[in-house]
PDB file of N, CA and C in Angstrom:
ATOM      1  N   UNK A   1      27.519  22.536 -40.356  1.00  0.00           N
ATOM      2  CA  UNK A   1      27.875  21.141 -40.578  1.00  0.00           C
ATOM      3  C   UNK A   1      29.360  21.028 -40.912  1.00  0.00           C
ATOM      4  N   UNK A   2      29.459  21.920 -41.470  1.00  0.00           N
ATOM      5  CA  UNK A   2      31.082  22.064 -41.994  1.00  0.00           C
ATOM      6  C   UNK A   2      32.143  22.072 -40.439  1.00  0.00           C
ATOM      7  N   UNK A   3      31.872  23.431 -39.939  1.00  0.00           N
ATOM      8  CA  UNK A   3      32.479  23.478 -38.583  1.00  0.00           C
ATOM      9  C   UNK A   3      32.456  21.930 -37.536  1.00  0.00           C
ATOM     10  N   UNK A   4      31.467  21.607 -37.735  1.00  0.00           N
ATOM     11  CA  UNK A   4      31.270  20.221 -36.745  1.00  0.00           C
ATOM     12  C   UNK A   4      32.044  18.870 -37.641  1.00  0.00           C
ATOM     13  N   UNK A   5      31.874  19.302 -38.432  1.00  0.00           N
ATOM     14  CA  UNK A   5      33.221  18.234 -39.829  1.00  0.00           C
ATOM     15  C   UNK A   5      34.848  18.227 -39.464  1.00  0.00           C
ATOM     16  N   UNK A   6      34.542  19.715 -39.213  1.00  0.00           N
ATOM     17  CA  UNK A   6      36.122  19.869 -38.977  1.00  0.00           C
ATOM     18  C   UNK A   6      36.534  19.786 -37.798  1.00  0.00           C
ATOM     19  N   UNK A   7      35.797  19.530 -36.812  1.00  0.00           N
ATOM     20  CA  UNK A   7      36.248  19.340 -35.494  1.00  0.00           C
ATOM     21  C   UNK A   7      36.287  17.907 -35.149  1.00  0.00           C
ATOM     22  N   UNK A   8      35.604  17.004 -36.050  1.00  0.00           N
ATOM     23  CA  UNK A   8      36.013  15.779 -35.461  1.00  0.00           C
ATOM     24  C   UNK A   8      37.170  15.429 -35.941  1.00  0.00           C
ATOM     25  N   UNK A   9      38.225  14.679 -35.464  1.00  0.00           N
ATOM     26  CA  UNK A   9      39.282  14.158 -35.831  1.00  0.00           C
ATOM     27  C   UNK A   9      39.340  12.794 -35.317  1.00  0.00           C
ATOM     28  N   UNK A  10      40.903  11.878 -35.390  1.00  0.00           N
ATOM     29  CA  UNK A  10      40.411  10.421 -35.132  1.00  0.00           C
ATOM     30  C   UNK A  10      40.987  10.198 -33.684  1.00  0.00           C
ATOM     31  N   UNK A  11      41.224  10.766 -33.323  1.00  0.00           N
ATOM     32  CA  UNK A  11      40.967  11.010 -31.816  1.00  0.00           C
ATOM     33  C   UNK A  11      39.763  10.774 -30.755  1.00  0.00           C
ATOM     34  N   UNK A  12      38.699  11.722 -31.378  1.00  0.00           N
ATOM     35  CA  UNK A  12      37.623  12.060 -30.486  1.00  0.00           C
ATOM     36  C   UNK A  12      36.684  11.135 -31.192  1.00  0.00           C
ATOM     37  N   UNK A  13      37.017  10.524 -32.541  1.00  0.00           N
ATOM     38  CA  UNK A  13      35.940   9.139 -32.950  1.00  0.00           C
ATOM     39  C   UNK A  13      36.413   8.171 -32.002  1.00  0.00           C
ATOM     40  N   UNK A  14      37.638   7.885 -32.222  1.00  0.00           N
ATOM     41  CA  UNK A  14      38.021   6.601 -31.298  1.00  0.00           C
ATOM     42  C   UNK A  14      37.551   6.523 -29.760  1.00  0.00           C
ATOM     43  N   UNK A  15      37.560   7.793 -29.202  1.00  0.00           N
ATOM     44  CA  UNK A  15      37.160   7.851 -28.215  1.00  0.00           C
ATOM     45  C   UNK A  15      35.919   7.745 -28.191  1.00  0.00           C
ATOM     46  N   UNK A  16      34.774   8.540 -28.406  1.00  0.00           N
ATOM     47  CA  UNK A  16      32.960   8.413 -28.760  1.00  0.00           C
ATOM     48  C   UNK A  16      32.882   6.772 -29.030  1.00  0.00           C
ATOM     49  N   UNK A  17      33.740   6.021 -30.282  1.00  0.00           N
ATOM     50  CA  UNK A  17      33.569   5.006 -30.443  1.00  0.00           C
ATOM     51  C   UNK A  17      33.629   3.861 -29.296  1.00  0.00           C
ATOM     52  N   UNK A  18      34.903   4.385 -28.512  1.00  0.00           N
ATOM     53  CA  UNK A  18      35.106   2.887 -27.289  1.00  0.00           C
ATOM     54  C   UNK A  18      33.819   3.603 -25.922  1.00  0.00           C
ATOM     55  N   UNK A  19      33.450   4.329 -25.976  1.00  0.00           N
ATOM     56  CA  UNK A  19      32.574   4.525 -24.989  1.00  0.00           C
ATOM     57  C   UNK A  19      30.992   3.867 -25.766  1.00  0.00           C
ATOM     58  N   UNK A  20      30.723   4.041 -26.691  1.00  0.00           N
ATOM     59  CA  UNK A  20      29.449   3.307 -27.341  1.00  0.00           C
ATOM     60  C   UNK A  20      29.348   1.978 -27.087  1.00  0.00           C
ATOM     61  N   UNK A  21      30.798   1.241 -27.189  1.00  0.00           N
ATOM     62  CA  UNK A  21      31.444   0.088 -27.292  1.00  0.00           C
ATOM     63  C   UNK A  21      31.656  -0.547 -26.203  1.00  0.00           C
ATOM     64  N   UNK A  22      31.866   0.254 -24.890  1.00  0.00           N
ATOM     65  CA  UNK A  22      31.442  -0.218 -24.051  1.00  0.00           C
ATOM     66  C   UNK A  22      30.369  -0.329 -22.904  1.00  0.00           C
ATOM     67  N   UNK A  23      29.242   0.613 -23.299  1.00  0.00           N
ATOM     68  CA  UNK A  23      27.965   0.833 -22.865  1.00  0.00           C
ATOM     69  C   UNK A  23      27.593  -0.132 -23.709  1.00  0.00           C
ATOM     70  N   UNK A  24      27.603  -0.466 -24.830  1.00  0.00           N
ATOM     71  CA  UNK A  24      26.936  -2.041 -25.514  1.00  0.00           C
ATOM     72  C   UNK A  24      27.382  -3.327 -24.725  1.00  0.00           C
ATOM     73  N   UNK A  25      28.358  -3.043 -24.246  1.00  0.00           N
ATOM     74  CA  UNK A  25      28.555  -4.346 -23.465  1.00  0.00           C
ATOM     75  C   UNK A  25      28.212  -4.529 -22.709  1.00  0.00           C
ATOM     76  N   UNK A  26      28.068  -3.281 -22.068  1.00  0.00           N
ATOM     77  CA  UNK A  26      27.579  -3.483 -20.668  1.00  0.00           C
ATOM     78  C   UNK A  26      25.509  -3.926 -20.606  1.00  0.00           C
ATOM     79  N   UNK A  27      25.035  -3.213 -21.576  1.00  0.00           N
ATOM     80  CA  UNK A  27      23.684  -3.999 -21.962  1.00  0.00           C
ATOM     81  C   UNK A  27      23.481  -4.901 -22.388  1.00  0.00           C
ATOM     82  N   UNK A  28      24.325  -5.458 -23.276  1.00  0.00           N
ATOM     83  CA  UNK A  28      24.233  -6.784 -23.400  1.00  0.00           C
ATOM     84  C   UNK A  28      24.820  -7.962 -22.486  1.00  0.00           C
ATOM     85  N   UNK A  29      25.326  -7.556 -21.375  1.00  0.00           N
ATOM     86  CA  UNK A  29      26.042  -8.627 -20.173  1.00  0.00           C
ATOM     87  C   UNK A  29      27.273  -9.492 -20.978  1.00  0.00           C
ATOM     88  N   UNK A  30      27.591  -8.158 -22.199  1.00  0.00           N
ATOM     89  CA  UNK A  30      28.944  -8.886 -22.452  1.00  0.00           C
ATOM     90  C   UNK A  30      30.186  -8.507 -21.895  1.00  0.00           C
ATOM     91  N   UNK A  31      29.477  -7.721 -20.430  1.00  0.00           N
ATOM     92  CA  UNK A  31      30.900  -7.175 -19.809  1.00  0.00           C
ATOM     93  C   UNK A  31      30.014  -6.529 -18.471  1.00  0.00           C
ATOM     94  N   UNK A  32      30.743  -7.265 -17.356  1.00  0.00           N
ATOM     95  CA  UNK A  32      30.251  -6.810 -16.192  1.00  0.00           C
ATOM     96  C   UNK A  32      29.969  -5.439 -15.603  1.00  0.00           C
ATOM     97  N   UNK A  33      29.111  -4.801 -15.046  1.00  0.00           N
ATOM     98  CA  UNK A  33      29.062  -3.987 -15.029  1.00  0.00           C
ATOM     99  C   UNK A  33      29.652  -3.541 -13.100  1.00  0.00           C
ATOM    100  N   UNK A  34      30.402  -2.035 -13.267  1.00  0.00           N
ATOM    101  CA  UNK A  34      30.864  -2.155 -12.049  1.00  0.00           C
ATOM    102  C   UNK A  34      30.071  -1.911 -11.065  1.00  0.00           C
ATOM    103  N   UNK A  35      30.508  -2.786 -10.026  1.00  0.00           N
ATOM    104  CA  UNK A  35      29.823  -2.451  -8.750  1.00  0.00           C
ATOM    105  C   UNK A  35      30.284  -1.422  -7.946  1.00  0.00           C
ATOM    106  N   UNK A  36      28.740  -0.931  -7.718  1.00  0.00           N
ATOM    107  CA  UNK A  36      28.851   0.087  -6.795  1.00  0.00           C
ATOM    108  C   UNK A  36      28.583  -0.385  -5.025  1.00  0.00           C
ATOM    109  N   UNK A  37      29.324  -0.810  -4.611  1.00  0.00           N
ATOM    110  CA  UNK A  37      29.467  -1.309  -3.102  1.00  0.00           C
ATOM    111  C   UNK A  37      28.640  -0.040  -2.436  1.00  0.00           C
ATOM    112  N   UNK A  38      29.073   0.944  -2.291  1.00  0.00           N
ATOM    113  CA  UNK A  38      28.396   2.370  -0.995  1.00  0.00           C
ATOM    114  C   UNK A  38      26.872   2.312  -1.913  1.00  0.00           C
ATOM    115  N   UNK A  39      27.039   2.598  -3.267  1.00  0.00           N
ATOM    116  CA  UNK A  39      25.280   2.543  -3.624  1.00  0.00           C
ATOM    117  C   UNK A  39      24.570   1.198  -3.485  1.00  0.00           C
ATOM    118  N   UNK A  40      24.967   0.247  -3.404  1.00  0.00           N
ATOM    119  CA  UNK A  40      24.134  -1.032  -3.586  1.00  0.00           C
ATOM    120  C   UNK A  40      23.529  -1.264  -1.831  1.00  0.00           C
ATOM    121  N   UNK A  41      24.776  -0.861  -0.890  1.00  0.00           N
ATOM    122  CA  UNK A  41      24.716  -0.856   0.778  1.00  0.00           C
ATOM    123  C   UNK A  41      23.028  -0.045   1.164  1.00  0.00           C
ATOM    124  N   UNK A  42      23.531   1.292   0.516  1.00  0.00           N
ATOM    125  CA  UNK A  42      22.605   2.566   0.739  1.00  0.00           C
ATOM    126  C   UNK A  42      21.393   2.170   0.065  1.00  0.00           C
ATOM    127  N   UNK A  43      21.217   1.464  -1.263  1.00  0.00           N
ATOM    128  CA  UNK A  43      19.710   0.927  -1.522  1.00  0.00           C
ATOM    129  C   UNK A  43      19.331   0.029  -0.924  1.00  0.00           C
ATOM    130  N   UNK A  44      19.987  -0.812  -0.575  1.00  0.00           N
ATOM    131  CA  UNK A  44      19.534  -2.317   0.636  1.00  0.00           C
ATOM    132  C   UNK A  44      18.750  -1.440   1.590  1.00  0.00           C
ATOM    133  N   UNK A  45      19.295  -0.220   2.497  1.00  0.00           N
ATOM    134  CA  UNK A  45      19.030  -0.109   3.246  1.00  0.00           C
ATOM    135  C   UNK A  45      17.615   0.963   3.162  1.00  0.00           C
ATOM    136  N   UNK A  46      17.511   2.015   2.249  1.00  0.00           N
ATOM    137  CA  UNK A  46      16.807   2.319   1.996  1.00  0.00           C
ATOM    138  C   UNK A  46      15.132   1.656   1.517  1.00  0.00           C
ATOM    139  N   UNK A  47      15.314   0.283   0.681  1.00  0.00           N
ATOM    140  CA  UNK A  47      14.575  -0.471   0.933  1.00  0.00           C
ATOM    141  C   UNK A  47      13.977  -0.979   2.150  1.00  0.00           C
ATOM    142  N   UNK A  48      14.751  -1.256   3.289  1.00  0.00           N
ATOM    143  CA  UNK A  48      14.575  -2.020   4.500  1.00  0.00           C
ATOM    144  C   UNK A  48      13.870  -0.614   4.983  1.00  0.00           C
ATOM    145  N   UNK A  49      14.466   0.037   4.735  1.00  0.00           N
ATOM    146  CA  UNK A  49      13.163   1.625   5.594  1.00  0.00           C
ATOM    147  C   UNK A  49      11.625   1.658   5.120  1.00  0.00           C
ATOM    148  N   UNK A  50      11.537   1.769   3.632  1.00  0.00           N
ATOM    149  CA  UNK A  50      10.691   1.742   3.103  1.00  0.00           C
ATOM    150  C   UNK A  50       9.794   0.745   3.426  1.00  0.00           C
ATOM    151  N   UNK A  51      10.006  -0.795   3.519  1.00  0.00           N
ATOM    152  CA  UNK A  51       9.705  -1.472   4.103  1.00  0.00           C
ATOM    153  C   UNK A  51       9.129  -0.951   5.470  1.00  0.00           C
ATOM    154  N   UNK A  52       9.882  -0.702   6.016  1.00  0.00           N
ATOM    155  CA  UNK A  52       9.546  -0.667   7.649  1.00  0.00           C
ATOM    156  C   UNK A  52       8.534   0.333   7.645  1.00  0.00           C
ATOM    157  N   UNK A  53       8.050   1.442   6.741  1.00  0.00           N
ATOM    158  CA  UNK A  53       7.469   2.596   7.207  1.00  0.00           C
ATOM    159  C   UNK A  53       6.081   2.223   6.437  1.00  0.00           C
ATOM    160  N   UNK A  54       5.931   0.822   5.641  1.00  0.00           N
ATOM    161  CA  UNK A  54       4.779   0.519   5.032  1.00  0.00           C
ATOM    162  C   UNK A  54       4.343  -0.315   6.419  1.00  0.00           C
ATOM    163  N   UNK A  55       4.937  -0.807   6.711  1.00  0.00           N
ATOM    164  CA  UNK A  55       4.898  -1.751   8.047  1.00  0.00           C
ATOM    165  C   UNK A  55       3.928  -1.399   9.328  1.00  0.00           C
ATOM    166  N   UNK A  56       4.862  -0.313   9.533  1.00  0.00           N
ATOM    167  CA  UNK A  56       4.834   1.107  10.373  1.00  0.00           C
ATOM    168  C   UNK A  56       3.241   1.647  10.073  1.00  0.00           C
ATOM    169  N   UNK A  57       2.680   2.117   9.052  1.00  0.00           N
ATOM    170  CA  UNK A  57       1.665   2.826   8.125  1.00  0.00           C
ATOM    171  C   UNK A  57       0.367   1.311   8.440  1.00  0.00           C
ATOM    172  N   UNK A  58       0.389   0.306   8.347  1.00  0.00           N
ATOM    173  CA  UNK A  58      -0.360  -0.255   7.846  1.00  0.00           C
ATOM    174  C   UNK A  58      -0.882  -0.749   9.780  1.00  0.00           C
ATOM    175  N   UNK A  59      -0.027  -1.095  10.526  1.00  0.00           N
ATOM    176  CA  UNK A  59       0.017  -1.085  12.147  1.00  0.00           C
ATOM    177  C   UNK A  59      -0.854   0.337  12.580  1.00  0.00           C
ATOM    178  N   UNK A  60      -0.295   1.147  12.030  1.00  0.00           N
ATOM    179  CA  UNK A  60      -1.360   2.642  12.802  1.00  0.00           C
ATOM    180  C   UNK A  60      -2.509   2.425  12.303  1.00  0.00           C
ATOM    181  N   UNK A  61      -2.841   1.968  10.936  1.00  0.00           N
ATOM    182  CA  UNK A  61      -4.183   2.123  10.505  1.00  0.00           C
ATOM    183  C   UNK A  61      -4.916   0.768  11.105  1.00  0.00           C
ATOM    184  N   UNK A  62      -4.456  -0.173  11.519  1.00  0.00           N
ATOM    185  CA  UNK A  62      -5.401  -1.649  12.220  1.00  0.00           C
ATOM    186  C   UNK A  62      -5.545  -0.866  13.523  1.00  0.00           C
ATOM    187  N   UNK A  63      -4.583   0.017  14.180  1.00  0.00           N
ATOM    188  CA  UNK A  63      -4.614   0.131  15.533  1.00  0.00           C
ATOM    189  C   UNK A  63      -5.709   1.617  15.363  1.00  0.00           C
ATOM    190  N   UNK A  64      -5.805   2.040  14.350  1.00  0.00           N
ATOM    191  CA  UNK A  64      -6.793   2.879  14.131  1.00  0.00           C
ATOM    192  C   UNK A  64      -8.254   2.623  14.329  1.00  0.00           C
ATOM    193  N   UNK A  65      -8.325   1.341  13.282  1.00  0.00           N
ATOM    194  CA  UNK A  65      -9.773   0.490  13.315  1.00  0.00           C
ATOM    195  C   UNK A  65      -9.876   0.472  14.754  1.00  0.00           C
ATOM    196  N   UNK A  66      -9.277  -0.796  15.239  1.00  0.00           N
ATOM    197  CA  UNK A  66      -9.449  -1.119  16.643  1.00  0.00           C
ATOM    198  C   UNK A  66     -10.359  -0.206  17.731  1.00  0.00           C
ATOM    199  N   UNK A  67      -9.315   0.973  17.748  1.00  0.00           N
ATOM    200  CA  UNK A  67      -9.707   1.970  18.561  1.00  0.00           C
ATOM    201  C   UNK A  67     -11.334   2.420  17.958  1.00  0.00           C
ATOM    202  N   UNK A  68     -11.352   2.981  16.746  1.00  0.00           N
ATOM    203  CA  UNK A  68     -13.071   2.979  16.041  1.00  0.00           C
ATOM    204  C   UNK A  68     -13.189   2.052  16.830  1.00  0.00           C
ATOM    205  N   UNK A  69     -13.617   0.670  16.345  1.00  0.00           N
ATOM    206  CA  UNK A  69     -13.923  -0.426  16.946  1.00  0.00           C
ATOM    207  C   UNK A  69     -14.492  -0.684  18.369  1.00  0.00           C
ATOM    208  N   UNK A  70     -13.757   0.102  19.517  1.00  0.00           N
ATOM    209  CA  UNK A  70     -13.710   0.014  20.636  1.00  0.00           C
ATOM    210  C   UNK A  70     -14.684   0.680  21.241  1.00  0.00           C
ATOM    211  N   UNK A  71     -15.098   2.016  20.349  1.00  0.00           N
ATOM    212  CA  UNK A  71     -15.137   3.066  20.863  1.00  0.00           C
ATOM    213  C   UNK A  71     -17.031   3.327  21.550  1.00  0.00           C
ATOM    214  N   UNK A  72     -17.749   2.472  20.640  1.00  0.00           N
ATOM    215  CA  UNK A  72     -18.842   2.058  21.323  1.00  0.00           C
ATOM    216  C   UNK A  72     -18.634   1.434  22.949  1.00  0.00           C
ATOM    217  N   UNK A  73     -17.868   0.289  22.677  1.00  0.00           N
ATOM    218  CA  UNK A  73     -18.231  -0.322  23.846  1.00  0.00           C
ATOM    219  C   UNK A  73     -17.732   0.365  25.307  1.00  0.00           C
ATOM    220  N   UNK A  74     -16.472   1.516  24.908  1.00  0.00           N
ATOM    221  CA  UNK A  74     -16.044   1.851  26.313  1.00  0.00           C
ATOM    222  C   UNK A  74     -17.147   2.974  26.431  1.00  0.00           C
ATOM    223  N   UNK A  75     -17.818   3.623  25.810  1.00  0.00           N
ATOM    224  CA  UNK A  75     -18.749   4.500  26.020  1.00  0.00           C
ATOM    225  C   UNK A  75     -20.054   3.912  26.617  1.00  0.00           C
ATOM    226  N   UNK A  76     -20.505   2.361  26.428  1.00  0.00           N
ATOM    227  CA  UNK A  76     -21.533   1.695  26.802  1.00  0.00           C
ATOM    228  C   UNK A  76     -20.853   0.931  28.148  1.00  0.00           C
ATOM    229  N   UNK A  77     -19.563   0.856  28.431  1.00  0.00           N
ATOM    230  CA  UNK A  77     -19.330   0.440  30.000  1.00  0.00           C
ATOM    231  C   UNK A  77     -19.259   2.058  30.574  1.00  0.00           C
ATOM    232  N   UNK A  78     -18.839   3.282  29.902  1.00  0.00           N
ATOM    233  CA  UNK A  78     -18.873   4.146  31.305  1.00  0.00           C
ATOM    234  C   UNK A  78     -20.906   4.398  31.517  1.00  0.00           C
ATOM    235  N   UNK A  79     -21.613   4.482  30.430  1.00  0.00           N
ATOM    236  CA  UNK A  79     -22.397   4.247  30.843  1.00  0.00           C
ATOM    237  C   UNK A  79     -23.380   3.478  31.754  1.00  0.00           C
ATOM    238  N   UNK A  80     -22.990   2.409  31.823  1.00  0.00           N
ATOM    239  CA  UNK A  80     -23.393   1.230  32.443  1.00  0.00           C
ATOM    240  C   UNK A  80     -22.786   1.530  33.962  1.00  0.00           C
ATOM    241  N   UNK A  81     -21.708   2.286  34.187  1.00  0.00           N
ATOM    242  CA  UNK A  81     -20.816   2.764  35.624  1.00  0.00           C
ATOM    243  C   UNK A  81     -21.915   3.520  36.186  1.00  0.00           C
ATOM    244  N   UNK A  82     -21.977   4.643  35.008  1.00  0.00           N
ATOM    245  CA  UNK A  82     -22.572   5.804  35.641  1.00  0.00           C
ATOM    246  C   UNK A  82     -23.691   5.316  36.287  1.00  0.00           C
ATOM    247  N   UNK A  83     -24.517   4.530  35.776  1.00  0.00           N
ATOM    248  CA  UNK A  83     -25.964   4.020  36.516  1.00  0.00           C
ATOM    249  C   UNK A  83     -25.629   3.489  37.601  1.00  0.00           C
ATOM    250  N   UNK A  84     -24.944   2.281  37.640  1.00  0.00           N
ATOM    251  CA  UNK A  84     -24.312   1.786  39.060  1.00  0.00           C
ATOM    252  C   UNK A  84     -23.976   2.848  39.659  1.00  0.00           C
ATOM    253  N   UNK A  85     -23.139   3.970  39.316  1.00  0.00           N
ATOM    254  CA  UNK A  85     -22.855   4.513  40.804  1.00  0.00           C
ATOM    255  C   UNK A  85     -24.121   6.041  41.144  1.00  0.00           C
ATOM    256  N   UNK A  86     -25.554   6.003  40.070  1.00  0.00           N
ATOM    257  CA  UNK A  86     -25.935   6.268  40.637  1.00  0.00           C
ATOM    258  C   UNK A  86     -27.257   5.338  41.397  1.00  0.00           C
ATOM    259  N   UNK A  87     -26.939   4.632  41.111  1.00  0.00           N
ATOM    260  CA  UNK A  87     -27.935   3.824  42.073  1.00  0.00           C
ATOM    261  C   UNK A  87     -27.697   3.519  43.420  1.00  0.00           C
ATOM    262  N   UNK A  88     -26.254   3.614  42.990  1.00  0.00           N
ATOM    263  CA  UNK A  88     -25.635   3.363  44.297  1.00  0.00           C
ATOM    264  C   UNK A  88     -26.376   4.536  45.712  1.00  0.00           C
ATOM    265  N   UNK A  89     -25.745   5.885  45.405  1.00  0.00           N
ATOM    266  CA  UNK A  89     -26.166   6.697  45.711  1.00  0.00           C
ATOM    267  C   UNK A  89     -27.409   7.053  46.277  1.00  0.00           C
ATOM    268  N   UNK A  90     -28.664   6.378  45.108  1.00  0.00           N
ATOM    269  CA  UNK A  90     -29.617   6.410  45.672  1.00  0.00           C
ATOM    270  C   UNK A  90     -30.077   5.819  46.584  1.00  0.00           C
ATOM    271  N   UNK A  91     -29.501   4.852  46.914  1.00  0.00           N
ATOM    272  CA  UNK A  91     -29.237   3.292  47.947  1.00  0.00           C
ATOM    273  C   UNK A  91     -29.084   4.173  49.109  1.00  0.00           C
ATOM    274  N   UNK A  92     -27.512   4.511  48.994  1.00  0.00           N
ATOM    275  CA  UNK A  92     -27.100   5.598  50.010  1.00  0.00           C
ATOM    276  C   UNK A  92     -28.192   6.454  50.768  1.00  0.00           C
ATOM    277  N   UNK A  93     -28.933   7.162  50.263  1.00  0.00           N
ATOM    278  CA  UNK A  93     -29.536   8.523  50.612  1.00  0.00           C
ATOM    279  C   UNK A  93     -30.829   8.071  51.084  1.00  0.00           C
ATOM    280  N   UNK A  94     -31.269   6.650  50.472  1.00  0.00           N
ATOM    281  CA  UNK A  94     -32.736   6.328  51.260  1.00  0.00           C
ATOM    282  C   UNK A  94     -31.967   5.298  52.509  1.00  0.00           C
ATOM    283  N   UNK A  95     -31.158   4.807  52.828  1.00  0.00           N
ATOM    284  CA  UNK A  95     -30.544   4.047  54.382  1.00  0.00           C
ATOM    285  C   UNK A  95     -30.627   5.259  55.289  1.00  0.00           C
ATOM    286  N   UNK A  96     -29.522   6.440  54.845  1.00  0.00           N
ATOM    287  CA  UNK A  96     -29.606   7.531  55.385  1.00  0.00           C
ATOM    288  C   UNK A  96     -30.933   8.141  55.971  1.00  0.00           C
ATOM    289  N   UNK A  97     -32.086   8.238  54.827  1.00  0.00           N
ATOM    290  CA  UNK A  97     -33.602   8.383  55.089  1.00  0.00           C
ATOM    291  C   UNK A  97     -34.134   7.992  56.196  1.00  0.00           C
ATOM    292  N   UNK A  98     -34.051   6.923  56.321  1.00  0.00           N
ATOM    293  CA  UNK A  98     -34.845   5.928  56.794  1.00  0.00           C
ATOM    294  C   UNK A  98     -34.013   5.466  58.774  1.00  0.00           C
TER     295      UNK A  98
END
């Protein structure tokens, strides 16, 4: 405690002091705080991604359903083919017959 006594002088208070002094201001909006132009650009934009990839995320999963969704009925039209074309066939083979 002693050693850390003797190392402060009024130098390094004044200094500790105006930095306290002005981080209080700056929380209390009694002193603007500086803008960061390249960081404020780079979070806009980072937002707008984030955005886009919930966007992005939520489009694959409807186009997901969908496809579920679908997936009966294109299996009940190739079915429905397959009979037509074999009936067809059978059409075919008794003209031929006959």
């Amino acid at each position: 405690l002693k050693d850390k006594l003797s190392k402060l002088n009024i130098h390094s208070i004044s200094k500790k002091s105006k930095r306290v002094t002005n981080h209080l201001k700056i929380l209390t909006r009694g002193e603007p705080q500086v803008k960061d132009n390249t960081f404020n650009r780079e979070e806009k934009l980072f937002r707008s991604l984030e955005k886009t990839v919930r966007h992005c995320m939520k489009n694959i999963a409807l186009c997901h359903q969908h496809i579920q969704d679908a997936m009966p009925l294109a299996l009940q039209s190739v079915m429905a083919l397959q009979e037509i074309s074999c009936n067809k066939d059978k059409e075919e083979r008794s003209h031929s017959e006959t």
